[in-house]
Protein backbone atom coordinates (compact mmCIF):
# COMPACT_ATOMS: atom_id res chain seq x y z
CA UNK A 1 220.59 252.75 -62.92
CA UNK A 2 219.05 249.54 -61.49
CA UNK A 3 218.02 249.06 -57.88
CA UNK A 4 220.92 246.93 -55.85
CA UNK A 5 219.95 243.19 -55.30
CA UNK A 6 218.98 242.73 -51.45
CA UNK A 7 221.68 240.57 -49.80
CA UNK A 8 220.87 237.73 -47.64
CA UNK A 9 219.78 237.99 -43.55
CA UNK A 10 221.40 235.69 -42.02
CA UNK A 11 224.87 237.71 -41.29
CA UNK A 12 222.48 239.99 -39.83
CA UNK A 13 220.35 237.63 -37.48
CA UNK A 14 223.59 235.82 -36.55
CA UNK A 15 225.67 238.94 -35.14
CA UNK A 16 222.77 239.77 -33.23
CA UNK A 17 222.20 236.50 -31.62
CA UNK A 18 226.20 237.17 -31.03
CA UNK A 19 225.54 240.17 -28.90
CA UNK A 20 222.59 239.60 -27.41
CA UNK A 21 223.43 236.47 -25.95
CA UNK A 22 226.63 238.14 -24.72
CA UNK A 23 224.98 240.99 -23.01
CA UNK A 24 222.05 239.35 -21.39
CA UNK A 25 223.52 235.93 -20.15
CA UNK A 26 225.83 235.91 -17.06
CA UNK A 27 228.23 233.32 -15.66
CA UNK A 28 226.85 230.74 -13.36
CA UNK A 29 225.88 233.04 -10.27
CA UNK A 30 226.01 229.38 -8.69
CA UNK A 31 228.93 228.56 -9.33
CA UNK A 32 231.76 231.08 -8.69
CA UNK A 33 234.96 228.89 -10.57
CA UNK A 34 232.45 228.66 -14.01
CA UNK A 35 233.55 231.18 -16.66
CA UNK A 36 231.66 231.58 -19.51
CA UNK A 37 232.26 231.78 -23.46
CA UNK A 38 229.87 232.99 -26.13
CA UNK A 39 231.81 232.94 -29.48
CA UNK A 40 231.31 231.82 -33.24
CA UNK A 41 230.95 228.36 -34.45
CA UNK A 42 233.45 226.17 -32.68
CA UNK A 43 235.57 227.66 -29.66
CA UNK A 44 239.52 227.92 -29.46
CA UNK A 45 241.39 225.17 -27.36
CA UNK A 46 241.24 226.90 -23.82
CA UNK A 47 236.72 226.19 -23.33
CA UNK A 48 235.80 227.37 -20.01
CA UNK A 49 232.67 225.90 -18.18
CA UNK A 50 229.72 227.18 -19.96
CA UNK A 51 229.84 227.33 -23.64
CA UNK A 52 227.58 229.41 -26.03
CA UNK A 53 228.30 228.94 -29.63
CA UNK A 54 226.40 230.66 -32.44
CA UNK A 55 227.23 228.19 -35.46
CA UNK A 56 225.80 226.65 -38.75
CA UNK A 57 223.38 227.90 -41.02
CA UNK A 58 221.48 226.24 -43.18
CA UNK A 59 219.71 228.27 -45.53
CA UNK A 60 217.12 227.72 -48.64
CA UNK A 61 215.50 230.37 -51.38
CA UNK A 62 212.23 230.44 -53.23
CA UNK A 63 210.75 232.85 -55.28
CA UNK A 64 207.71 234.86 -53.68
CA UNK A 65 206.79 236.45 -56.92
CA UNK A 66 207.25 235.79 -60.31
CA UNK A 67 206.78 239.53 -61.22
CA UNK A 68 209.25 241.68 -61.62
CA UNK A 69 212.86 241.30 -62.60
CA UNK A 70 214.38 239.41 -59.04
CA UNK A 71 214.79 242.83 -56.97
CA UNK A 72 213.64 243.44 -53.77
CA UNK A 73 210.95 241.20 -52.61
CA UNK A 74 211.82 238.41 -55.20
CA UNK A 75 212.45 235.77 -53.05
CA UNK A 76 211.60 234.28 -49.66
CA UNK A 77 214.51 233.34 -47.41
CA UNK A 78 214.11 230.99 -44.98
CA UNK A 79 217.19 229.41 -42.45
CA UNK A 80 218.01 228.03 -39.33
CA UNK A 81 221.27 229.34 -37.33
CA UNK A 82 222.06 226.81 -34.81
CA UNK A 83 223.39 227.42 -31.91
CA UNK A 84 225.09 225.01 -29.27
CA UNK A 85 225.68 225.40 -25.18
CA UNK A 86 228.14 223.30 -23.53
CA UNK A 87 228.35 222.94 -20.32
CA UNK A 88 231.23 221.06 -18.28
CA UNK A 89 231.73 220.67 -14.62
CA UNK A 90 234.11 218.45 -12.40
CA UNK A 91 233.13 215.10 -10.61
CA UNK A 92 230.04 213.14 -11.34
CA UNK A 93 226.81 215.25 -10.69
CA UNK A 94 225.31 215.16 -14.07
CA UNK A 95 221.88 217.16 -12.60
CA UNK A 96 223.74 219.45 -11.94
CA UNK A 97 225.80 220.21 -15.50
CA UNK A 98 222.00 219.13 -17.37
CA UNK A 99 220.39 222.02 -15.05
CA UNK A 100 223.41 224.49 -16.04
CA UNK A 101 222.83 223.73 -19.94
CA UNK A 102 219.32 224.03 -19.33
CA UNK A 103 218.82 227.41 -17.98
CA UNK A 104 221.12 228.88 -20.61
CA UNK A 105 219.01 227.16 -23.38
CA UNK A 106 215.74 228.93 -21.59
CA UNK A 107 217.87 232.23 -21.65
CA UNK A 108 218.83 232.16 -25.08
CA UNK A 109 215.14 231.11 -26.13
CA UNK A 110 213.51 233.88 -24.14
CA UNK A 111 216.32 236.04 -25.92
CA UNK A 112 214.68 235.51 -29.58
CA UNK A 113 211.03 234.99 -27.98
CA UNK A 114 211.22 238.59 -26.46
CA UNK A 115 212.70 240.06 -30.16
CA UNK A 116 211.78 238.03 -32.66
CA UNK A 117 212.88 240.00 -35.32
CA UNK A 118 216.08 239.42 -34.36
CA UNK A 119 216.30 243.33 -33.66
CA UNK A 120 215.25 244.10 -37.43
CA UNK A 121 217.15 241.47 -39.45
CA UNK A 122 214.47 238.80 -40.05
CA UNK A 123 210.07 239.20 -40.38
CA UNK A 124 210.26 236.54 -37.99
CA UNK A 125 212.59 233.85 -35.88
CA UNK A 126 211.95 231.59 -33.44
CA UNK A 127 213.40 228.72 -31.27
CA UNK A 128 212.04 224.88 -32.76
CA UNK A 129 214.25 221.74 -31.81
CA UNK A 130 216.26 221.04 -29.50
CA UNK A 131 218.62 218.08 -28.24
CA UNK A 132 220.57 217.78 -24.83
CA UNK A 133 223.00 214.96 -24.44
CA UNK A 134 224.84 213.95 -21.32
CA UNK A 135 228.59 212.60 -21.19
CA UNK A 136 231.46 212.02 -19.15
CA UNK A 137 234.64 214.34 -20.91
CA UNK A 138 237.48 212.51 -22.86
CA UNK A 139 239.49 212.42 -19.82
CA UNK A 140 237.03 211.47 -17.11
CA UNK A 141 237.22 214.40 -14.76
CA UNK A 142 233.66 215.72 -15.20
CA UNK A 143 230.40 215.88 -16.78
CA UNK A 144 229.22 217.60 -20.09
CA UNK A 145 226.00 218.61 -21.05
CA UNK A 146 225.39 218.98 -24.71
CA UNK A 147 222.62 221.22 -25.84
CA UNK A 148 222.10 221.86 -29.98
CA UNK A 149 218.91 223.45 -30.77
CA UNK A 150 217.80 226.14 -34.35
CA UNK A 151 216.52 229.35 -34.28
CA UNK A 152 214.25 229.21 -37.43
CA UNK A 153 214.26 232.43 -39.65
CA UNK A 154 212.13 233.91 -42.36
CA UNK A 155 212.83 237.02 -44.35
CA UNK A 156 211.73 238.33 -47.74
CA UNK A 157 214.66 240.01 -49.46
């Protein structure tokens, strides 16, 4: 009987950025009318304040050892799993909104900087780029602060 083929990480290291982020970050303790929303990938149509979405994954494979017969070890897995905040608030105070989006990157950083092994999944993770973008919403009655930044991953499986 031959020994199972190791499946990849990344479900793994996603689902527990997914409930990490939703145990350890709180609403806006400054802002009692902000609700918050950690989800997968792209949220449904009714997006509260503060958004936290745990998205795209890019993902590439090379071999680690040209011994053996591709089992366990085999190859090196390395992706990214991005992850985008999005912050929103009413009338025109865009230090505010870029504050918001930027204490909930810090918290979602110090998330995978305290574990990262992504509790297990991964030999290591850890935050790399981010960008933050500042905008007025489609209908004008706020500000939103647009954060995308990639956890980086390695694994051997």
């Amino acid at each position: 009987m031959s020994t199972p083929i190791p499946v990849s990480t990344a479900p793994a290291a996603r689902r527990w950025l997914f409930e990490q982020f939703t145990a350890q970050i709180a609403p806006d303790p400054d802002n009692a009318r902000a609700s918050l929303l950690i989800c997968y990938d792209v949220p449904g149509p009714n997006e509260p304040e503060d958004i936290i979405a745990v998205g795209l994954v890019t993902r590439t494979l090379d071999v680690n050892s040209v011994v053996g017969g591709g089992g366990k070890g085999w190859l090196d897995e390395r992706y990214s799993i991005a992850v985008t905040i999005d912050c929103f608030r009413g009338g025109d105070d865009p230090a505010a909104v870029f504050d918001r989006a930027s204490t909930l990157l810090d918290q979602t950083c110090a998330i995978v900087r305290t574990d990262p092994t992504l509790g297990g999944a991964v030999l290591v993770a850890r935050p790399t780029t981010s960008q933050t973008e500042g905008e007025w919403d489609s209908d004008n009655l706020g500000r939103h602060t647009v954060v995308t930044f990639a956890v980086e991953c390695y694994a051997r499986i």
